[in-house]
Protein backbone atom coordinates (compact mmCIF):
# COMPACT_ATOMS: atom_id res chain seq x y z
CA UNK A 1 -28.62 1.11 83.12
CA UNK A 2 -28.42 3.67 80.97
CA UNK A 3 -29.93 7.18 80.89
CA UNK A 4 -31.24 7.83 77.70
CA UNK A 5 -33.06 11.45 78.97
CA UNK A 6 -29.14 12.23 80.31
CA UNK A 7 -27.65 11.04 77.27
CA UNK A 8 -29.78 12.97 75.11
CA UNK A 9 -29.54 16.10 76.84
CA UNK A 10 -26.03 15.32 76.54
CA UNK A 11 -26.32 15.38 73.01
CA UNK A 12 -28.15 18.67 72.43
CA UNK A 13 -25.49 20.25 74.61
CA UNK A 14 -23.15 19.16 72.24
CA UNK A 15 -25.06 20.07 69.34
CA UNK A 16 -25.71 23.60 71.22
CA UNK A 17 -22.10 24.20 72.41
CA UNK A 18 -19.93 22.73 69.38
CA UNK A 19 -22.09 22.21 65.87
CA UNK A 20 -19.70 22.36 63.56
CA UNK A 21 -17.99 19.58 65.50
CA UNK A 22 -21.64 17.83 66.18
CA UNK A 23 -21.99 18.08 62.33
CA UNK A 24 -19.12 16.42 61.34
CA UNK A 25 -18.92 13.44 63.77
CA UNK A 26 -22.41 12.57 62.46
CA UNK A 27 -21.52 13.17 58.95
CA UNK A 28 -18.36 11.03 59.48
CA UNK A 29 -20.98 8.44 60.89
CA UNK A 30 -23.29 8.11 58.02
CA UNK A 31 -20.96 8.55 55.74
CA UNK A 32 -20.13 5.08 55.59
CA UNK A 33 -23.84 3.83 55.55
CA UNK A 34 -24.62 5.88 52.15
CA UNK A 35 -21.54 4.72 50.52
CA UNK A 36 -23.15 1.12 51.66
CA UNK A 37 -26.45 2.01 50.10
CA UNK A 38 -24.78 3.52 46.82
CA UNK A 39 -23.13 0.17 46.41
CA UNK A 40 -25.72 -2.13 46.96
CA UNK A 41 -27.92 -0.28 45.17
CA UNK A 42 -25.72 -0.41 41.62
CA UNK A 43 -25.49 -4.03 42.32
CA UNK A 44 -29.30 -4.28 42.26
CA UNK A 45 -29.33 -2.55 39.11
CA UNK A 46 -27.35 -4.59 37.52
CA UNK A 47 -29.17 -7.41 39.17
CA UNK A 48 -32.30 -6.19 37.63
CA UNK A 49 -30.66 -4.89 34.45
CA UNK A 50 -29.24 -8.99 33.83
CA UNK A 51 -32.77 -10.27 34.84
CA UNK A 52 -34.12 -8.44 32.10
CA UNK A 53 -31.88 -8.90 29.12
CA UNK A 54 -32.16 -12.75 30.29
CA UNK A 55 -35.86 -12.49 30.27
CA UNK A 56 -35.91 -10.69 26.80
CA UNK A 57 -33.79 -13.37 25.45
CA UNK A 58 -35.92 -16.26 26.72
CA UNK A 59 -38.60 -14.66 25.33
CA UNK A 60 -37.46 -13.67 21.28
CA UNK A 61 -35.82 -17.42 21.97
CA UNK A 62 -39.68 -18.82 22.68
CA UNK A 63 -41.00 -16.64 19.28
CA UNK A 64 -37.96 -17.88 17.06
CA UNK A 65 -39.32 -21.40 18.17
CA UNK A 66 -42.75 -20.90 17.58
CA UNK A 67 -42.10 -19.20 14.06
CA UNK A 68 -40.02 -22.39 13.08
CA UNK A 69 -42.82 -24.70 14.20
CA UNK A 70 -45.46 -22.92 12.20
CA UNK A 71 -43.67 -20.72 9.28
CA UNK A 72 -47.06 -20.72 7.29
CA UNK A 73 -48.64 -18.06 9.70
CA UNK A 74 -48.67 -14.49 8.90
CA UNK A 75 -46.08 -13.13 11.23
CA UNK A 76 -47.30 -10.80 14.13
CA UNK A 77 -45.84 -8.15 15.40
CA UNK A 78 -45.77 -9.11 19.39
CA UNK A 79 -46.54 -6.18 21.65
CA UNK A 80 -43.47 -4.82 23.91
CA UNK A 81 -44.29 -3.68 27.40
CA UNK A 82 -42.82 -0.28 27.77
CA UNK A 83 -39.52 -0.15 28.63
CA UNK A 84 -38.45 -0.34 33.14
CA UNK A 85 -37.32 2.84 34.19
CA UNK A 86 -33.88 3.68 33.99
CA UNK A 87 -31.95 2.53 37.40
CA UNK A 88 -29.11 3.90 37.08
CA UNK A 89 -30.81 6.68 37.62
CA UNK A 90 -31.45 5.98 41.30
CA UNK A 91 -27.66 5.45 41.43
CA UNK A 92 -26.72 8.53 40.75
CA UNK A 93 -29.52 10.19 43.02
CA UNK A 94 -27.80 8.32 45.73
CA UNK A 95 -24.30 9.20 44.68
CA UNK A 96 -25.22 13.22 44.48
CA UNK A 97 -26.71 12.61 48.20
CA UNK A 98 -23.52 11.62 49.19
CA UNK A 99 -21.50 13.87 47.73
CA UNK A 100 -23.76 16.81 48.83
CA UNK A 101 -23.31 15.45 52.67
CA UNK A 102 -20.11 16.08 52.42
């Protein structure tokens, strides 16, 4: 079985006695997990980004249809939710936590 109370006061040794060493192993460990989370996060933007232009289009395709069924209406001017905030931003927020790991 193992010893986790050993094992950690293994680690804090090694933390204690070598850092710079300590810092880079778990650097060079997580490293790989934010590069994960950068990725999948830009794919969800885009995601997001294609589910919304999609959405948009159904939509001015639904008013283009209802304006050719009844052209003697006065045209309205539909209401626009505000615009999502920008993902990419969040992208990039990950990407600079990466780079400032390193």
């Amino acid at each position: 079985m193992i010893d986790i109370k050993a094992w950690a006061e293994y680690i804090v040794e090694w933390a204690a006695t070598d850092p710079y060493g300590f810092l880079t192993t778990v650097i060079l460990a997580l490293t790989p997990l934010f590069l994960a989370s950068a990725v999948l996060s830009w794919k969800l933007a885009k995601m997001i980004e294609a589910r919304d232009r999609e959405q948009k289009r159904k939509q001015k395709r639904q008013e283009n249809i209802a304006r050719a069924k009844h052209p003697k209406k006065t045209k309205k001017r539909s209401v626009h939710p505000p615009p999502p905030p920008r993902r990419h931003l969040i992208f990039l927020l990950q990407i600079l936590t990466v780079v400032l790991l390193i």
